[in-house]
Protein backbone atom coordinates (compact mmCIF):
# COMPACT_ATOMS: atom_id res chain seq x y z
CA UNK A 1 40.95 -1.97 32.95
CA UNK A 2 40.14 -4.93 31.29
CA UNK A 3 36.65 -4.41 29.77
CA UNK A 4 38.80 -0.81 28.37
CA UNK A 5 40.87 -3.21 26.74
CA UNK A 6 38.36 -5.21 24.68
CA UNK A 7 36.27 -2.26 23.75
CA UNK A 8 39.89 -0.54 22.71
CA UNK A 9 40.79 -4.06 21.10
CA UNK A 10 37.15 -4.42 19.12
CA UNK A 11 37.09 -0.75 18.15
CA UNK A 12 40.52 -0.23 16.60
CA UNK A 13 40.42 -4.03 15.20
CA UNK A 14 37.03 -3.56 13.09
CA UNK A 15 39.22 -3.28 9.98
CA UNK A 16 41.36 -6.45 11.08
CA UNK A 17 38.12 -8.45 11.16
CA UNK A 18 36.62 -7.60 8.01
CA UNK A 19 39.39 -8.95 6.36
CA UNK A 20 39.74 -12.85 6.19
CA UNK A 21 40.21 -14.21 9.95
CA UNK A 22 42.97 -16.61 11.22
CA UNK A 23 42.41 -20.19 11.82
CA UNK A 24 45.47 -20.65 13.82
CA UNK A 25 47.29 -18.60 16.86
CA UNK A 26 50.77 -19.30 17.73
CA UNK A 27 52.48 -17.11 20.37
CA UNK A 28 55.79 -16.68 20.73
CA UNK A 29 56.42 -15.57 24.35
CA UNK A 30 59.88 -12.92 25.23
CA UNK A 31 60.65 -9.43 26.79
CA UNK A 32 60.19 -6.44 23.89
CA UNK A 33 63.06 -4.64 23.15
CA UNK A 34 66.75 -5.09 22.01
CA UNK A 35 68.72 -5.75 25.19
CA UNK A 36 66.43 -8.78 25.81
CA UNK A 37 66.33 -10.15 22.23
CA UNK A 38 69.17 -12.94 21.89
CA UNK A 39 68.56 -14.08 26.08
CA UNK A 40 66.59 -17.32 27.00
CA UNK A 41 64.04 -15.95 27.86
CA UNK A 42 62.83 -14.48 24.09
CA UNK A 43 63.64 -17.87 22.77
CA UNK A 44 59.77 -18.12 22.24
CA UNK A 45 60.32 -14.88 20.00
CA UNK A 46 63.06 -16.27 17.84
CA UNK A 47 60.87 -19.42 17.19
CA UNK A 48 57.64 -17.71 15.54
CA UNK A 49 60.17 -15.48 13.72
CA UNK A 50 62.06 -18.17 11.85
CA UNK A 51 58.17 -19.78 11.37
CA UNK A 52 57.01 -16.27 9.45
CA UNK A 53 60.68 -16.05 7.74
CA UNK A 54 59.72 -19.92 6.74
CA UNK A 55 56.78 -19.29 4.95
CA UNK A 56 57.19 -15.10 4.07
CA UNK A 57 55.87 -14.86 0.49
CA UNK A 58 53.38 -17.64 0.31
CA UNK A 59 49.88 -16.97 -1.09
CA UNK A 60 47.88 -16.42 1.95
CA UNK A 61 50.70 -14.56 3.28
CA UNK A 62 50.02 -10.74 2.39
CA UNK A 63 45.94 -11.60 2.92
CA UNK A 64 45.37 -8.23 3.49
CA UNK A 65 47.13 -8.10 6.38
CA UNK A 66 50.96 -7.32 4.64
CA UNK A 67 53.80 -8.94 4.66
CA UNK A 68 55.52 -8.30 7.88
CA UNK A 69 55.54 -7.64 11.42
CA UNK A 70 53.30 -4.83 12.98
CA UNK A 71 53.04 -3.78 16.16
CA UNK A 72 49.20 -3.52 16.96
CA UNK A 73 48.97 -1.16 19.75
CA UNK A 74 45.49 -2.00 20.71
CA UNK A 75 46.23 -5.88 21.41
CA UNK A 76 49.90 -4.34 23.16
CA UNK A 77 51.61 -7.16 20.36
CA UNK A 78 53.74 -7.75 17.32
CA UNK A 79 51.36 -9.31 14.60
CA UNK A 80 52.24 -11.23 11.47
CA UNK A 81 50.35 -13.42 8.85
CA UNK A 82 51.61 -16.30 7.18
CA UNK A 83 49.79 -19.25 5.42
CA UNK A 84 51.14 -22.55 7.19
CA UNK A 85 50.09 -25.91 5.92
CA UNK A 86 46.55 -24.22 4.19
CA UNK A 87 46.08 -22.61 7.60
CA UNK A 88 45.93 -18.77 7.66
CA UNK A 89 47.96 -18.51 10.76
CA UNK A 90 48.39 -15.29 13.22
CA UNK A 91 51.48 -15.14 14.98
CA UNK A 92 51.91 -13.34 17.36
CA UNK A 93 54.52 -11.75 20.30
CA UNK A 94 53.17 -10.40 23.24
CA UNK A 95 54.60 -6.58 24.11
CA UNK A 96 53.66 -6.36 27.80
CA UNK A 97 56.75 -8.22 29.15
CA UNK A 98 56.72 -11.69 29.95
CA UNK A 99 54.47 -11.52 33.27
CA UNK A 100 51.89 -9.85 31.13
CA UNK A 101 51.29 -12.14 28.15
CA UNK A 102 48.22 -13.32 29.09
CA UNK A 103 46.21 -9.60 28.57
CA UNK A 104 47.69 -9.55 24.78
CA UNK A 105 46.68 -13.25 23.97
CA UNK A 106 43.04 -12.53 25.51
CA UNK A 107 42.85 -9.67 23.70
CA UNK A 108 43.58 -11.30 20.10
CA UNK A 109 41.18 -14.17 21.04
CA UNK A 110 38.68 -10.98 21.83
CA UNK A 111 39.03 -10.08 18.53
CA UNK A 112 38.92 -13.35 16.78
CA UNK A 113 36.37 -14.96 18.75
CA UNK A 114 36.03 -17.87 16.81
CA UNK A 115 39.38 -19.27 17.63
CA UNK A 116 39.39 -21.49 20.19
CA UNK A 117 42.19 -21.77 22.76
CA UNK A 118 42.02 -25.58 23.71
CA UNK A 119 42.58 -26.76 19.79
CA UNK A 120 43.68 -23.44 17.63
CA UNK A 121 46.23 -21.75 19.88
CA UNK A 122 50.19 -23.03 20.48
CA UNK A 123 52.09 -21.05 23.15
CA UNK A 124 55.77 -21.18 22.75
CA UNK A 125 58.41 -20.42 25.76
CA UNK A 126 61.42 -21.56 27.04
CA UNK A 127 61.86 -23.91 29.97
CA UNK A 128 64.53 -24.16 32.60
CA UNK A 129 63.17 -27.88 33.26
CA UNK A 130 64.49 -29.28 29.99
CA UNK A 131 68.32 -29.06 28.74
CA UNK A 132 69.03 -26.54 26.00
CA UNK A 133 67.31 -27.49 22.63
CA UNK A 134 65.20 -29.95 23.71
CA UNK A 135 61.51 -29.40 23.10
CA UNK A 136 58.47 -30.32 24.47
CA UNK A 137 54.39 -30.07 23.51
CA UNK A 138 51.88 -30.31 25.68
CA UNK A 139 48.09 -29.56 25.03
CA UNK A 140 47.64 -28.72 28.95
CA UNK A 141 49.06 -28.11 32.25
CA UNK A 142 49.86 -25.78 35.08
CA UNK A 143 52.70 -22.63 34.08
CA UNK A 144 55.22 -24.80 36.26
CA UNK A 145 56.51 -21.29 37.83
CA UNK A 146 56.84 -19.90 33.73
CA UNK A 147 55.38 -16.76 34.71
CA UNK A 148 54.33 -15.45 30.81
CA UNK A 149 52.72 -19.47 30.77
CA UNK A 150 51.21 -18.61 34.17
CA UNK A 151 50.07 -15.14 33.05
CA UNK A 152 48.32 -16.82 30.05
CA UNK A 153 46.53 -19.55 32.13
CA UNK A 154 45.08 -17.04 34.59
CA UNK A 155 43.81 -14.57 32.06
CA UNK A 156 42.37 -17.41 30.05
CA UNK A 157 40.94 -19.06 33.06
CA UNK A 158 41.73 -22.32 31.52
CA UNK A 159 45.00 -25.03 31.93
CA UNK A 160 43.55 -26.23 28.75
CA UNK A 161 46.59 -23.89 26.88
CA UNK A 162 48.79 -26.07 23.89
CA UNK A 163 52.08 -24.96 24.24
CA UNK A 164 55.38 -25.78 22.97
CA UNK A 165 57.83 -25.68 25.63
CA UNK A 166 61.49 -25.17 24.16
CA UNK A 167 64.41 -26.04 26.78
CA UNK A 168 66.60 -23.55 27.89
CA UNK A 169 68.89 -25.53 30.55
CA UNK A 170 69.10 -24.67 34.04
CA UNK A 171 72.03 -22.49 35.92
CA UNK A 172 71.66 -25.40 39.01
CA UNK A 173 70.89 -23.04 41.42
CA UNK A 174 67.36 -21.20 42.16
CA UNK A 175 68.60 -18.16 42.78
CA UNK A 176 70.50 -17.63 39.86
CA UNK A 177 67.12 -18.53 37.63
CA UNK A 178 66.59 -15.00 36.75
CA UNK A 179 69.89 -14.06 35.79
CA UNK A 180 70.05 -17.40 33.58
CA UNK A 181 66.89 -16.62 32.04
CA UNK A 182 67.97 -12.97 30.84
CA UNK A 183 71.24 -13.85 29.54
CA UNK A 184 72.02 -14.89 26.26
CA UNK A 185 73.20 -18.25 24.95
CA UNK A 186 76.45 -19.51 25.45
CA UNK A 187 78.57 -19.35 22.23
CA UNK A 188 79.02 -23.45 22.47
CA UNK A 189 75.31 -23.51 22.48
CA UNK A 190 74.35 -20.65 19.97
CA UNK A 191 76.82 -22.39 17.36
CA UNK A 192 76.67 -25.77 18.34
CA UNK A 193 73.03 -26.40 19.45
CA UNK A 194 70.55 -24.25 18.57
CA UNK A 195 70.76 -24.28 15.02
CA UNK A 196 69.05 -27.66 14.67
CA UNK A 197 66.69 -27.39 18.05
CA UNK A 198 65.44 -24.46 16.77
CA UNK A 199 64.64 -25.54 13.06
CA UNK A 200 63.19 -28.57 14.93
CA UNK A 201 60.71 -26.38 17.23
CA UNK A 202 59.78 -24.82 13.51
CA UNK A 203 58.87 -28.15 12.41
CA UNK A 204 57.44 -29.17 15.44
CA UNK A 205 54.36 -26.55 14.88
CA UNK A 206 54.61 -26.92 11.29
CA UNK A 207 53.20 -30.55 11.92
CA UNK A 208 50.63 -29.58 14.99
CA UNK A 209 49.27 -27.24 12.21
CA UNK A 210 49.14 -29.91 9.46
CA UNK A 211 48.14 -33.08 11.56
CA UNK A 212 47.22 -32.08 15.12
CA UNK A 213 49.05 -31.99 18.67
CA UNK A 214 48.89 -35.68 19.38
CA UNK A 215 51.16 -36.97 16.29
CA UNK A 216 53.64 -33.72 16.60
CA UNK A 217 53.92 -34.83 20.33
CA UNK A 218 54.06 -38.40 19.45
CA UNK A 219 57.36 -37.61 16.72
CA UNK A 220 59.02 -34.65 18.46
CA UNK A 221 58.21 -35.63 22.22
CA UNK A 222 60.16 -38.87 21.38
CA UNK A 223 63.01 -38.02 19.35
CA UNK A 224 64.06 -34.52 21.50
C-alpha cells in the first residue's frame, strides 16, 4: 500500500514539482472535519492556519501554487504556500486522522525529496504534558504516547523529527485523556489564554524559519 502511495503521490504531483519547490515543511497535526476543529487535539491545525493567514498575500505567496488551502488528494492533506522569512514554506495538515499523519508527511517529503526532515521540517501538536499555552520545541525525541508524533516517527524511521509541541493541559486522570483531547477549550482558556500562546507558537516558527531551532528554543523554551 505504501509503494501505491508514492507512485500515486509522484504521478499526480508532476505538475506540483515543476513549479518552484518548498524550502520549508511545517505540519500542523488535528482530526479533519468540523466536529473536531475547535478541540485540543486540532490545536496543531489552528497554529499553521493563523501562520498562512500571517503572511497570505506576500510575494512568494501565490508561486504558482494559489493563494489558499487545497486539499491534495494524492498526499491525503490540506496544502498551502506562503513565503515566511524569504523561505517558500509548505504547510501542511495531514487528512488521515491523527494516528495516520505520518503516511501524508512521507508522502510530501516523497514528492519534495530535497527537503530534509532533521533541519527543514517543524511538526506542530498539542501536548497533555505541558499546561495550556505553553509551548515547547524540540529538534528530536520519542512521540511521548502523541500518537500523530508517534505515527510520524515510525513512518519516517527517524526520532530526528523538529517539532513544536503546544500545551494543551491535562484532565488529571489517564482515562479521561481521550475525552480531554477531543473537547474544545474551556471558555476561561479560549478568551483568556490562547490568544497570546497561540500568536506566540506563530512567532515561535516564524523565528526557527528565520534563525534556526536552537535560538527559537533558546527565546521561547525560556520565556513559555
Amino acid at each position: 500500500m505504501q509503494r501505491v502511495r508514492q507512485l500515486w503521490s509522484r504521478f499526480f504531483g508532476a505538475r506540483q514539482e515543476s513549479v518552484r519547490p518548498p524550502t520549508r515543511l511545517i505540519v500542523g497535526l488535528g482530526n479533519p472535519g468540523s466536529k473536531y476543529r475547535t478541540t485540543r487535539h486540532n490545536v496543531g491545525f489552528r497554529i499553521v492556519e493563523m501562520l498562512a493567514d500571517r503572511h497570505s498575500g506576500d510575494q512568494g505567496d501565490r508561486g504558482g501554487h494559489g493563494d489558499v488551502w487545497r486539499h491534495d488528494r494524492a498526499l491525503d492533506a490540506k496544502l498551502r504556500f506562503v513565503e515566511i522569512e524569504g523561505q517558500h514554506c509548505l504547510l501542511i495538515q495531514p487528512q488521515t486522522f491523527m494516528n495516520r499523519s505520518g503516511a501524508a508527511v512521507h508522502a510530501v517529503l516523497s514528492r519534495w525529496p530535497s527537503l530534509d526532515p532533521k533541519t527543514d521540517l517543524l511538526v506542530v501538536h498539542d501536548d497533555l504534558d505541558l499546561p495550556t499555552g505553553n509551548i515547547r520545541l524540540r529538534p528530536s525525541g520519542g512521540g511521548g504516547g502523541h500518537r500523530g508524533i508517534g505515527d510520524i516517527l515510525h513512518e519516517l524511521d527517524s526520532q530526528q523529527i523538529p517539532r513544536l509541541r503546544f500545551g494543551v493541559g491535562h484532565p488529571g486522570q489517564a482515562g479521561a485523556v481521550i475525552d480531554w483531547v477531543l473537547e474544545p477549550f474551556g471558555v476561561e482558556e479560549e478568551s483568556a489564554i490562547l490568544p497570546d500562546a497561540l500568536a506566540r507558537a506563530v512567532e515561535a516558527i516564524e523565528m526557527t524559519i528565520r534563525e534556526g531551532l536552537t535560538p527559537a528554543m533558546g527565546q521561547f523554551n525560556a520565556n513559555s
